[in-house]
C-alpha atoms as a PDB file:
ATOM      1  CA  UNK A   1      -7.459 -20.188  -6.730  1.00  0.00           C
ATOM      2  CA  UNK A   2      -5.979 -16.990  -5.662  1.00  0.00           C
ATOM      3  CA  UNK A   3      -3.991 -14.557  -7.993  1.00  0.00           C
ATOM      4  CA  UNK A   4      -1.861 -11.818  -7.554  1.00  0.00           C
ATOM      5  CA  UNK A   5       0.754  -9.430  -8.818  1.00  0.00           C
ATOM      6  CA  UNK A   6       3.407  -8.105  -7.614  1.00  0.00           C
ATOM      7  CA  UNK A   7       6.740  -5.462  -9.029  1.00  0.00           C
ATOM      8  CA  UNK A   8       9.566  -3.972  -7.176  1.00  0.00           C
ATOM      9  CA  UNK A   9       9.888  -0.299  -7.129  1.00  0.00           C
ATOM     10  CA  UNK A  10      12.792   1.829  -5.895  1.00  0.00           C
ATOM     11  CA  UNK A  11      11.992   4.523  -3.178  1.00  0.00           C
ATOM     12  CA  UNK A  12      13.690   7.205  -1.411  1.00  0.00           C
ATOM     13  CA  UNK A  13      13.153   7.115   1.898  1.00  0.00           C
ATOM     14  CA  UNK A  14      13.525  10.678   3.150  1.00  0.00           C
ATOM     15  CA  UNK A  15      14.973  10.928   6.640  1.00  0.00           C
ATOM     16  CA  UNK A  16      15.427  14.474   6.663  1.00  0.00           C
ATOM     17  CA  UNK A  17      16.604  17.706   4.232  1.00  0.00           C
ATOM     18  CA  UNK A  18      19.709  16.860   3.750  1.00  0.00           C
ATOM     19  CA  UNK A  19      19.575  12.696   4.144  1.00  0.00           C
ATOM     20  CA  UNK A  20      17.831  10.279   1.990  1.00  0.00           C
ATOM     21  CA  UNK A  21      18.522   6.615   0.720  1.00  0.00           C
ATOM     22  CA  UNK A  22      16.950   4.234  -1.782  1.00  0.00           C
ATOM     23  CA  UNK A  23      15.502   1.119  -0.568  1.00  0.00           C
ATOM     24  CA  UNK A  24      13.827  -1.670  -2.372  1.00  0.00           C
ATOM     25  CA  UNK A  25      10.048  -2.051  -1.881  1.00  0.00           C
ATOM     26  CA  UNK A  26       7.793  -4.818  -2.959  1.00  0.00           C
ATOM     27  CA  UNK A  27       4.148  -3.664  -4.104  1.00  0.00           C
ATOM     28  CA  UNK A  28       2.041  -7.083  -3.965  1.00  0.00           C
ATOM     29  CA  UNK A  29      -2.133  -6.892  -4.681  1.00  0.00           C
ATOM     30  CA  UNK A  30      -4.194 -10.324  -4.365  1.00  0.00           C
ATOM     31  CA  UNK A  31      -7.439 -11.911  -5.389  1.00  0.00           C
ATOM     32  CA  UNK A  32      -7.633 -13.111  -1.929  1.00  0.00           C
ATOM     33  CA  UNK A  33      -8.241  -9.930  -0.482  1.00  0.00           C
ATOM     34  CA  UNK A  34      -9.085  -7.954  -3.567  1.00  0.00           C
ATOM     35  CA  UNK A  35      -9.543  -4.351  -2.013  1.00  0.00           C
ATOM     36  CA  UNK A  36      -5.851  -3.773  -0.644  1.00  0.00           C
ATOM     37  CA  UNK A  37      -2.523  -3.174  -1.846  1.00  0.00           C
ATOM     38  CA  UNK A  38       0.119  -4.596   0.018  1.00  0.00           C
ATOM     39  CA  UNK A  39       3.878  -2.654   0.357  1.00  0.00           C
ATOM     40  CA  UNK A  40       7.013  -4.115   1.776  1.00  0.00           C
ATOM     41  CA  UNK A  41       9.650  -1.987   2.775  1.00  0.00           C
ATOM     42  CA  UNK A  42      13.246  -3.321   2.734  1.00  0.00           C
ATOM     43  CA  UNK A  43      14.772  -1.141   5.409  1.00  0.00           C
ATOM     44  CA  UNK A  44      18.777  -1.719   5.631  1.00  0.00           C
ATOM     45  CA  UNK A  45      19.308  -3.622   9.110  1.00  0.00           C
ATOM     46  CA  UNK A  46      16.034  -3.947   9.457  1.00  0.00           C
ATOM     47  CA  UNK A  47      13.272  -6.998   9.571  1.00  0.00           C
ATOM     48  CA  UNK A  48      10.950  -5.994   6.510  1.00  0.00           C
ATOM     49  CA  UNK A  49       7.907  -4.339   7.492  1.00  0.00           C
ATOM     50  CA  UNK A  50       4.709  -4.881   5.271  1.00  0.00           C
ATOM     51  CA  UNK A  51       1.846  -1.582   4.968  1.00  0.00           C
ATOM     52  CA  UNK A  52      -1.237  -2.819   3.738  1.00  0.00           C
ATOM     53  CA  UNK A  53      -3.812   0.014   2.708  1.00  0.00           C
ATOM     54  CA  UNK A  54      -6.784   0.508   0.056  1.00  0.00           C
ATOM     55  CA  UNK A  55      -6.267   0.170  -3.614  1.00  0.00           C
ATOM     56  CA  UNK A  56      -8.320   3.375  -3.932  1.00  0.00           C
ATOM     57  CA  UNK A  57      -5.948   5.269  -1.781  1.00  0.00           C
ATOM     58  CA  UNK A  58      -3.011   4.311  -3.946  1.00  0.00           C
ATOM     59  CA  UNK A  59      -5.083   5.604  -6.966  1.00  0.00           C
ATOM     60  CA  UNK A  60      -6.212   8.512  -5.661  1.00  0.00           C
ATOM     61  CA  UNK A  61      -2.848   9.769  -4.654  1.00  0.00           C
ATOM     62  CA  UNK A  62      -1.631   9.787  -7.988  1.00  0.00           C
ATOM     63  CA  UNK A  63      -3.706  12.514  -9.105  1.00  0.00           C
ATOM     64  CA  UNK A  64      -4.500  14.226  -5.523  1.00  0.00           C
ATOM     65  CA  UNK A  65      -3.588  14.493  -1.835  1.00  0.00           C
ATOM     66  CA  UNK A  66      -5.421  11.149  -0.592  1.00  0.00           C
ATOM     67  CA  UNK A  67      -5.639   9.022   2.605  1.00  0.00           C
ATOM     68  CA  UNK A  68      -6.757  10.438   6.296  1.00  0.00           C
ATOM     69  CA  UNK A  69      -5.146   8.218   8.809  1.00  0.00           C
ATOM     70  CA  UNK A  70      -1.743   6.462   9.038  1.00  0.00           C
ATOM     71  CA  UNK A  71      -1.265   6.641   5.262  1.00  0.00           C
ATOM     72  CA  UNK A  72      -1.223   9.894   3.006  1.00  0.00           C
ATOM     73  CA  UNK A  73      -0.195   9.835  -0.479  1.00  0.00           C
ATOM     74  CA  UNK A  74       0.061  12.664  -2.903  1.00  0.00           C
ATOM     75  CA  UNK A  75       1.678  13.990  -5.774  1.00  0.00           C
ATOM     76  CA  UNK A  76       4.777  15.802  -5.068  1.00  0.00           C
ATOM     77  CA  UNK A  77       4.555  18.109  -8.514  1.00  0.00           C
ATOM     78  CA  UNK A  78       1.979  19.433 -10.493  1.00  0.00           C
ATOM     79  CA  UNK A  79       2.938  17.706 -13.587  1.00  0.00           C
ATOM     80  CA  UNK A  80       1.111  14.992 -14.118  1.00  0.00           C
ATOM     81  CA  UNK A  81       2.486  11.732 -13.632  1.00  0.00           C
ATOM     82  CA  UNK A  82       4.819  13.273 -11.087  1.00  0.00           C
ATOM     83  CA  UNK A  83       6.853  11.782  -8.272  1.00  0.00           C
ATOM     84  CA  UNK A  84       4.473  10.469  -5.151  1.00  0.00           C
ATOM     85  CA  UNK A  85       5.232  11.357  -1.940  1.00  0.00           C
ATOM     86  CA  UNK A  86       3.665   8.294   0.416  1.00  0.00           C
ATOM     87  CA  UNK A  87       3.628   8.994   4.524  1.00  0.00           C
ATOM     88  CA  UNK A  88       3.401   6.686   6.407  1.00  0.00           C
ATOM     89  CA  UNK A  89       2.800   6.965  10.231  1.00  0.00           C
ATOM     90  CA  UNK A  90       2.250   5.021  13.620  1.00  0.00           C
ATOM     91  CA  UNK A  91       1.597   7.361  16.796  1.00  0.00           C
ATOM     92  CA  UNK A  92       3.888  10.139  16.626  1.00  0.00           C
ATOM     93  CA  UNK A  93       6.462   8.324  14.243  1.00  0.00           C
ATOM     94  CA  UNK A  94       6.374   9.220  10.379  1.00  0.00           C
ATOM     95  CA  UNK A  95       8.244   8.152   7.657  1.00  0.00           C
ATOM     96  CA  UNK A  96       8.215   9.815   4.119  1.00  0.00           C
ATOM     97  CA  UNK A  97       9.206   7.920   0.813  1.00  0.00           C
ATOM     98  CA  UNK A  98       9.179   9.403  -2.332  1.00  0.00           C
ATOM     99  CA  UNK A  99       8.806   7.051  -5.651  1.00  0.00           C
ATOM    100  CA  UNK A 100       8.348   7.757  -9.465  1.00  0.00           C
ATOM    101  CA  UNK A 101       4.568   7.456 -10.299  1.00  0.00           C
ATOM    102  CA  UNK A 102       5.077   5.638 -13.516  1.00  0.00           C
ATOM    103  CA  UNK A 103       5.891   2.013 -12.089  1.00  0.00           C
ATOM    104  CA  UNK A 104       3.443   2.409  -9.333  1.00  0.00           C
ATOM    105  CA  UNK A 105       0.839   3.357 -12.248  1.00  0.00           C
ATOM    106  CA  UNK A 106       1.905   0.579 -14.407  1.00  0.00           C
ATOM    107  CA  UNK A 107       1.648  -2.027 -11.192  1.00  0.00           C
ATOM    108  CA  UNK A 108      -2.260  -0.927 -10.322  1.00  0.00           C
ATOM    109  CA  UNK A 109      -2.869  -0.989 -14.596  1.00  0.00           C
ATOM    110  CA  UNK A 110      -1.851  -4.969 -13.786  1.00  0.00           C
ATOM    111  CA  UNK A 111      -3.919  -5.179 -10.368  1.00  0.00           C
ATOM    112  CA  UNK A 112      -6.693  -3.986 -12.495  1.00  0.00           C
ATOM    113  CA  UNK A 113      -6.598  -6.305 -15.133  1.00  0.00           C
ATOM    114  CA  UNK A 114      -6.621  -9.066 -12.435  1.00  0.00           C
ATOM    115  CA  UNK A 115      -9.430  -7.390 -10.961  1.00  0.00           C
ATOM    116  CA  UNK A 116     -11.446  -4.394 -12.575  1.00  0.00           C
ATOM    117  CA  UNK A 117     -11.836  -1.698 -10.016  1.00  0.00           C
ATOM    118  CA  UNK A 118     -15.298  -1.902  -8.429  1.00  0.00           C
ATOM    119  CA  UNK A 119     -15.656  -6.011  -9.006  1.00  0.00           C
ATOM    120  CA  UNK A 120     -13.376  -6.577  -5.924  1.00  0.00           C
ATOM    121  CA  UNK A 121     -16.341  -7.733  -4.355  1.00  0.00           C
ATOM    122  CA  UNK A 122     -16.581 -10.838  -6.630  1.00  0.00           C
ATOM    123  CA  UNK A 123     -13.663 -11.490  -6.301  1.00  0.00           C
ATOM    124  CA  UNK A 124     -12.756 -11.516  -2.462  1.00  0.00           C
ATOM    125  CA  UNK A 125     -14.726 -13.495   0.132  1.00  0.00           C
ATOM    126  CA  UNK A 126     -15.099 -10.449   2.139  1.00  0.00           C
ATOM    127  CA  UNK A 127     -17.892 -12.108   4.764  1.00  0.00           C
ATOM    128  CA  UNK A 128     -15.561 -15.112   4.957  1.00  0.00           C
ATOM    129  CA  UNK A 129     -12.114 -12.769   6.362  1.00  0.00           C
ATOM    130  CA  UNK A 130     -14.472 -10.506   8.212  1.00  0.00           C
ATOM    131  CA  UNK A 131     -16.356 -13.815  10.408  1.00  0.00           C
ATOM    132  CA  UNK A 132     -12.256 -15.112  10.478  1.00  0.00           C
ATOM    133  CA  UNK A 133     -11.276 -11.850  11.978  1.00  0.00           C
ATOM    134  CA  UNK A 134     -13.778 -11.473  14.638  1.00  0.00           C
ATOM    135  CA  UNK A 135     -13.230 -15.303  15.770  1.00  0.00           C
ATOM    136  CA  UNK A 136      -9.497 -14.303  15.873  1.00  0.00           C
ATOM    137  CA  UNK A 137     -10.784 -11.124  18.317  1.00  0.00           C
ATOM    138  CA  UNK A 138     -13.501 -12.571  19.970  1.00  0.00           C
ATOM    139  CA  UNK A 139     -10.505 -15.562  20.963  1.00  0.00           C
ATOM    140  CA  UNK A 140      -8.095 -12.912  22.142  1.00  0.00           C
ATOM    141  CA  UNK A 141     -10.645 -11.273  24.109  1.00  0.00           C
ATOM    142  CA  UNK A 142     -11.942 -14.620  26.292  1.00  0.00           C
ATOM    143  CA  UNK A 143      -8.167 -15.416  26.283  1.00  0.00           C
ATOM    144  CA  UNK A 144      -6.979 -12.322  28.272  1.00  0.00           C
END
């Protein structure tokens, strides 16, 4: 049976300088694929649009700058426990959001007691989604 936790977290999302707005996002984490945290982004007038990343990279940017592709997170003081700043980016498109760092530390406190960091792998059925996936490829491939 597959677990999970989820909490709702306010962000800024910071078009520019001068313009910003709140938004609503969901943070969801899951037995059923035990290494990733999932983040839904309410965007007014907009579908929702789910990131899904690494638990570790979440971490990390609490205390540090972290992540080296389309996600960077980092702390945006030097106080501890200070605000995140969390970029995300597809191509040359970026969007910043800035969010306190205490729910966000409170939420991966829960994903950890649901799954201790480093036992995600007896938790998830990693072999099983990674076979599924390359089907699913492997499909698209002889399909096109």
């Amino acid at each position: 049976m597959h677990e999970s936790v989820q909490a709702e977290v306010l962000m800024s999302f910071l078009v520019s300088e001068e313009l910003s707005f709140r938004i609503p996002v969901e943070l969801r984490y899951g037995t059923e694929d035990p290494y990733a945290v999932r983040m839904t982004f309410h965007l007014p007038g907009d579908a929702p649009v789910t990131w899904a990343f690494s638990r570790d990279l979440l971490l990390d940017g609490i205390v540090g700058p972290s992540g080296d592709g389309d996600v960077h997170i980092a702390p945006m003081g030097p106080e501890e426990l200070s605000d995140l700043g969390i970029r995300l980016q597809v191509g040359g498109d970026r969007a910043l959001f800035q969010v306190s760092a205490a729910p966000v530390v409170a939420f991966l406190d829960r994903t950890d007691r649901l799954v201790p960091l480093g036992q995600e792998r007896a938790f998830g059925d990693f072999e099983d989604a990674l076979e599924k996936a390359l089907r699913s490829i492997l499909a698209e491939e002889n399909a096109g």
